[in-house]
C-alpha atoms as a PDB file:
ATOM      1  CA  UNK A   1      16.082  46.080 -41.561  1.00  0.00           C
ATOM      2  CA  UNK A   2      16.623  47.553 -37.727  1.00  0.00           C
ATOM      3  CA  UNK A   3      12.390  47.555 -37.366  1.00  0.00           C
ATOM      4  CA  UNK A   4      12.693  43.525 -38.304  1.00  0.00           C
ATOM      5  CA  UNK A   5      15.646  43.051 -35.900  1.00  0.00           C
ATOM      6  CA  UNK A   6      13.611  45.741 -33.323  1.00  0.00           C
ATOM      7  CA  UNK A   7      10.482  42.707 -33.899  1.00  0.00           C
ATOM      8  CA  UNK A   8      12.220  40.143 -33.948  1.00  0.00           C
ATOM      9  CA  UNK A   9      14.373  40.793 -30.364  1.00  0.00           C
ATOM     10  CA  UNK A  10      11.083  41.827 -28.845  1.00  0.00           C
ATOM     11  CA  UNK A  11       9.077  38.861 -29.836  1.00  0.00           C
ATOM     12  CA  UNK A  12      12.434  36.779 -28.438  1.00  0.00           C
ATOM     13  CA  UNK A  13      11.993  38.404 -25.340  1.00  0.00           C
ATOM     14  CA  UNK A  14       8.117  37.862 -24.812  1.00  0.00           C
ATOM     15  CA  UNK A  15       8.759  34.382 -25.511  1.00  0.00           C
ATOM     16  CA  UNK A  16      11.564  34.096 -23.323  1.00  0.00           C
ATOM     17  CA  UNK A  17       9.540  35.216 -20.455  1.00  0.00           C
ATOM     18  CA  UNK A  18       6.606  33.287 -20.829  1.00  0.00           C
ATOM     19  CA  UNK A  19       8.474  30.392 -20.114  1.00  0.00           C
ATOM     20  CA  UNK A  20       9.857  31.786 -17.229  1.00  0.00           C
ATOM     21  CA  UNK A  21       6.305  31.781 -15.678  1.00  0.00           C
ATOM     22  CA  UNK A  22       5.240  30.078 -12.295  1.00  0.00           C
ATOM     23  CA  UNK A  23       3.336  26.585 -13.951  1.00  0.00           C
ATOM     24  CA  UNK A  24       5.584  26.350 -17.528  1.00  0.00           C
ATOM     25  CA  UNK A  25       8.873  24.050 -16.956  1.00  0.00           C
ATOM     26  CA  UNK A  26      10.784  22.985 -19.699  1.00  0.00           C
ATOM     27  CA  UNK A  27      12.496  20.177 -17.736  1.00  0.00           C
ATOM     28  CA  UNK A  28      10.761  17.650 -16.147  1.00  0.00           C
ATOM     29  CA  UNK A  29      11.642  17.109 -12.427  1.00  0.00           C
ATOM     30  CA  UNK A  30      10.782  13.968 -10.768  1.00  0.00           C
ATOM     31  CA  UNK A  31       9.249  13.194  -7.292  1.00  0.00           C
ATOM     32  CA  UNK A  32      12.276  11.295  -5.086  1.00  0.00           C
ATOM     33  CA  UNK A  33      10.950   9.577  -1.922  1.00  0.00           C
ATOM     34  CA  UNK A  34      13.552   8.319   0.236  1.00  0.00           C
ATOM     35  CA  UNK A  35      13.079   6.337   3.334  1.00  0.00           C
ATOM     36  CA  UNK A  36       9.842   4.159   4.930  1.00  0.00           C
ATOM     37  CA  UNK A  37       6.479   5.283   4.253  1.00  0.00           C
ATOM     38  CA  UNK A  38       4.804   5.966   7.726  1.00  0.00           C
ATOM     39  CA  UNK A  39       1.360   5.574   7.823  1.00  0.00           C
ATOM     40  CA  UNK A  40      -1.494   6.450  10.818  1.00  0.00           C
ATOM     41  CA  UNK A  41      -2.491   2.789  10.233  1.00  0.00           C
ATOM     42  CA  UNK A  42       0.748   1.404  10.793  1.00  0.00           C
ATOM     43  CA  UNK A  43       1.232   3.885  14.207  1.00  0.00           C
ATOM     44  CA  UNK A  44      -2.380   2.527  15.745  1.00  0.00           C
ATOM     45  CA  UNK A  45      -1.476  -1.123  15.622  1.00  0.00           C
ATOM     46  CA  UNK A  46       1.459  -0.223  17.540  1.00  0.00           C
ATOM     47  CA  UNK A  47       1.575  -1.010  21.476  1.00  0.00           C
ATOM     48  CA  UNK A  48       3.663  -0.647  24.108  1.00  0.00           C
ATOM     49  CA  UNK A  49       5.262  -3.905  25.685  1.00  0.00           C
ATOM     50  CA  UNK A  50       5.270  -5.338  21.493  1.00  0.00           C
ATOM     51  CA  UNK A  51       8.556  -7.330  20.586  1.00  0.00           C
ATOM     52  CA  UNK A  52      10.679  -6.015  18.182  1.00  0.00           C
ATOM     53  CA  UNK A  53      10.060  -8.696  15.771  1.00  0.00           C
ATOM     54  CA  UNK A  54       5.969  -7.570  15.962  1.00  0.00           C
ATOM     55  CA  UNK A  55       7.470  -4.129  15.692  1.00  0.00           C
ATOM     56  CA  UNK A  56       9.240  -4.391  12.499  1.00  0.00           C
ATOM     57  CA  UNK A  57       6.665  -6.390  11.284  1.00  0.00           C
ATOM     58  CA  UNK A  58       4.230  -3.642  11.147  1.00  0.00           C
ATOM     59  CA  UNK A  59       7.276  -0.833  10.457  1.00  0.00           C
ATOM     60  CA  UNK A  60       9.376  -2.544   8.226  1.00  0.00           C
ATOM     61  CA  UNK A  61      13.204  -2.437   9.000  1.00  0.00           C
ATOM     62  CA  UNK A  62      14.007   0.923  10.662  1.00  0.00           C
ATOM     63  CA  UNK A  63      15.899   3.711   8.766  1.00  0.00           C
ATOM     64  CA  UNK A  64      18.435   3.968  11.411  1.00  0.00           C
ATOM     65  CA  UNK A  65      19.283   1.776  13.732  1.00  0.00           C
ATOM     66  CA  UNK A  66      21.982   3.328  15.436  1.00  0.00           C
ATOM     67  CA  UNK A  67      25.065   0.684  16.721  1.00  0.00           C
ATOM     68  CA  UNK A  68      25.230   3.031  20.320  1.00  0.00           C
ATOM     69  CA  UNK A  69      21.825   3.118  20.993  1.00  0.00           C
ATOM     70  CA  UNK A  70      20.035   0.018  20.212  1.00  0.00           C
ATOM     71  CA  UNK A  71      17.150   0.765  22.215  1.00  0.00           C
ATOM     72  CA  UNK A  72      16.191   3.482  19.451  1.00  0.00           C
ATOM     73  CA  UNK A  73      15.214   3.108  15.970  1.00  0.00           C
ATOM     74  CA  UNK A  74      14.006   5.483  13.674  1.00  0.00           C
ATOM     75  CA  UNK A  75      11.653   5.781  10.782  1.00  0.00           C
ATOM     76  CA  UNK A  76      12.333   9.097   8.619  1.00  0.00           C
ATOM     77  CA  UNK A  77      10.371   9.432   5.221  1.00  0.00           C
ATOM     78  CA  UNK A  78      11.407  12.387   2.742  1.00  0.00           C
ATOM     79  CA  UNK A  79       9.100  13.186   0.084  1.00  0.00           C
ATOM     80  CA  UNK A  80      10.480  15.821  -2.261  1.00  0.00           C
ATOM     81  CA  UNK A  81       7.922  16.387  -5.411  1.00  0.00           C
ATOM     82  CA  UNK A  82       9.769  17.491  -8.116  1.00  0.00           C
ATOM     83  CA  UNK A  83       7.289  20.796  -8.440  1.00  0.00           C
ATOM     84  CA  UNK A  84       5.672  21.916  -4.784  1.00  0.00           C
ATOM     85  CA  UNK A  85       7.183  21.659  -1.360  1.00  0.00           C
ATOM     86  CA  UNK A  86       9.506  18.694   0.663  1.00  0.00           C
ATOM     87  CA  UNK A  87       7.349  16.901   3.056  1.00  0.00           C
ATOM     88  CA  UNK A  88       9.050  14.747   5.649  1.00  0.00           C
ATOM     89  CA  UNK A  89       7.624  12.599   8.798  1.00  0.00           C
ATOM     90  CA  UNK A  90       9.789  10.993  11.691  1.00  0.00           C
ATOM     91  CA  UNK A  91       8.722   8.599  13.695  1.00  0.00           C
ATOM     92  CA  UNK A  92      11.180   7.516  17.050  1.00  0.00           C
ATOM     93  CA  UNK A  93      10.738   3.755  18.808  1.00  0.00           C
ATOM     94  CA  UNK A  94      12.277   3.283  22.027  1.00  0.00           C
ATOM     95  CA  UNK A  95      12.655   0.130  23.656  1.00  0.00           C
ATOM     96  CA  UNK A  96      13.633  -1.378  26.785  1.00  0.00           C
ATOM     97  CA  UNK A  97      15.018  -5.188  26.250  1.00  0.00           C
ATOM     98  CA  UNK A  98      12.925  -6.343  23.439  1.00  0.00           C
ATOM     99  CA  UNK A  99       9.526  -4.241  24.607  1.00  0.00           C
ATOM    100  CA  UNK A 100       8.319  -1.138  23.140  1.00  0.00           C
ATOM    101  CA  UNK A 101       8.176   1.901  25.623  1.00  0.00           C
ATOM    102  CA  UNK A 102       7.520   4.612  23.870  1.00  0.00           C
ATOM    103  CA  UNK A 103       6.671   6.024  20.246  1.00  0.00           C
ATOM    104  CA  UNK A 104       7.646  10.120  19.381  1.00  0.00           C
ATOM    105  CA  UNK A 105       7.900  11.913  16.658  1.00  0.00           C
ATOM    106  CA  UNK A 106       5.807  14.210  13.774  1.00  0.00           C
ATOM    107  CA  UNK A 107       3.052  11.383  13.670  1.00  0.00           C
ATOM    108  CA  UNK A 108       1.982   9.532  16.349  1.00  0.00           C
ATOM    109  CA  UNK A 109      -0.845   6.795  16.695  1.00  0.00           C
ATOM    110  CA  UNK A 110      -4.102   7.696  18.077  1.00  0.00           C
ATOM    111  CA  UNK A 111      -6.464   6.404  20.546  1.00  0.00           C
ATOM    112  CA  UNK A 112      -8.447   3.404  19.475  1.00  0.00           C
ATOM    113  CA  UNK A 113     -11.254   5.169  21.234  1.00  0.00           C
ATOM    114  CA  UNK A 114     -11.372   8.482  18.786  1.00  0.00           C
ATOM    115  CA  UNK A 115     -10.621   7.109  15.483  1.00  0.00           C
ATOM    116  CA  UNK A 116     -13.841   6.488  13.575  1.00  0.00           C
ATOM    117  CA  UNK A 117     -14.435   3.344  11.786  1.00  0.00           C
ATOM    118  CA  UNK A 118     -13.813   3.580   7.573  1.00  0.00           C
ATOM    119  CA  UNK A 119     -16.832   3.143   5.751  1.00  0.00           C
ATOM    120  CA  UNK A 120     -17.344  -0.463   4.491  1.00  0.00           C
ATOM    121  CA  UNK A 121     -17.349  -0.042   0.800  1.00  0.00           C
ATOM    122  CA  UNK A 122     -17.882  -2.758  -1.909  1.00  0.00           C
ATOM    123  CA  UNK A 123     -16.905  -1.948  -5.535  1.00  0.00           C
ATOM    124  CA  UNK A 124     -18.282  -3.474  -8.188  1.00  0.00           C
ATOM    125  CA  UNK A 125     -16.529  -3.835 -11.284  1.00  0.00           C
ATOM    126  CA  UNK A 126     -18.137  -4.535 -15.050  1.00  0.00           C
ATOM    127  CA  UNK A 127     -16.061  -5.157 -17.778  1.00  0.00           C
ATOM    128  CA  UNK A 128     -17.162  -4.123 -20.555  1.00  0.00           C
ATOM    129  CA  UNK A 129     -18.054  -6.922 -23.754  1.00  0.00           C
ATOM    130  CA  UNK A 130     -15.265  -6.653 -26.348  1.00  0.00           C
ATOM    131  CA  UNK A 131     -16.219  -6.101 -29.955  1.00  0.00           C
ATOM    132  CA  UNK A 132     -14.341  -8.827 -32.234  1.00  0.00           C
ATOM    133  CA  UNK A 133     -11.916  -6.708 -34.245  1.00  0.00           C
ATOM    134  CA  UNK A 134     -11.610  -8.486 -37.808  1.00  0.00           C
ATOM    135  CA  UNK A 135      -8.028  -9.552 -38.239  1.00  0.00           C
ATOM    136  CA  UNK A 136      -5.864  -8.078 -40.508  1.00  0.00           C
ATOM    137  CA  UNK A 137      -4.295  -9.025 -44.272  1.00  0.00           C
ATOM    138  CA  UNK A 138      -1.245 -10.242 -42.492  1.00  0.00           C
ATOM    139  CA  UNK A 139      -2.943 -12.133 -40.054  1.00  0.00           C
ATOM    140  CA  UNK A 140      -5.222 -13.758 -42.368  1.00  0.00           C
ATOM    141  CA  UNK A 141      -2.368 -14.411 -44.628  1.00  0.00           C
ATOM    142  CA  UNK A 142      -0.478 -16.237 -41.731  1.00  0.00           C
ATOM    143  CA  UNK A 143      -3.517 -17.937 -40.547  1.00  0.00           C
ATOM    144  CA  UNK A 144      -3.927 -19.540 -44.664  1.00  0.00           C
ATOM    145  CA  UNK A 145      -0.527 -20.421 -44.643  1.00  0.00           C
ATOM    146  CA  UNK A 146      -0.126 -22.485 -41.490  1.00  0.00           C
ATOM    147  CA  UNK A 147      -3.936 -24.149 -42.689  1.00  0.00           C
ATOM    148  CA  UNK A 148      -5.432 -22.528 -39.290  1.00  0.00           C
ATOM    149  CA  UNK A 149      -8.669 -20.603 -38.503  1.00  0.00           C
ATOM    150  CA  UNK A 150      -8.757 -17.651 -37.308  1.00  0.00           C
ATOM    151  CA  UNK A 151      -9.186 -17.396 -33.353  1.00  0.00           C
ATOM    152  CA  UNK A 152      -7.579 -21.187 -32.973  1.00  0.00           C
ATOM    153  CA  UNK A 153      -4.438 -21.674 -31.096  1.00  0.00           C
END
């Protein structure tokens, strides 16, 4: 009887630390993003002397607009993946009256200049012929009783 309990604790314990391994979770954690999604795209259209209206146009409402210092917004994205490590941008605008200055931050845009054009690319799409599935006994049953063919509406 002690050899099965001897087995049976170190079979627990195996188990128990196999699903302590890097990879095995046993609850599921999901990915949170909080704040505006900053994109290069969105930073290259941007230009200084823009209104604010062209501004948040492109942006979106800022994250923060601070009440004592409305020359400043910023843009702040958090993306925490549930399994893997926190990435976060932060993008400052600073105007003066309505016009855009200046842009700083973890991203900013890039000269028109150096950024290569995308690739054109043109998918096609084929959808595929669907085989007519025969209907079944309840269908055909409901199909007699209300003196309809099948496929009718």
């Amino acid at each position: 009887m002690k050899k099965l309990l001897i087995i049976i604790t170190c079979i627990a314990s195996l188990w128990l630390c196999g699903c302590s391994k890097p990879g095995f979770h046993l609850v599921h954690k999901i990915d949170v993003q909080q704040g505006n999604v900053i994109t290069q795209d969105e930073l290259n259209l941007l230009e200084p002397g823009m209104t604010r209206r062209q501004v948040q146009y492109i942006m979106g409402s800022p994250m923060v607009a601070d009440v004592f210092h409305q020359d400043r917004w910023d843009y702040i994205y958090l993306m925490e993946p549930g399994y893997g490590e926190t990435t976060s941008e932060h993008v400052t605008l600073y105007f003066e009256g309505d016009a855009l200055t200046r842009i700083e931050g973890s991203m900013r845009p890039q000269d028109i200049s150096t950024v290569e054009p995308a690739p054109s690319r043109q998918v096609t799409v084929e959808v595929p012929t669907q085989e007519g599935i025969p209907p079944g006994l309840l269908t055909r049953l409901w199909y007699w009783i209300t003196f309809r063919k099948y496929g009718e509406i």
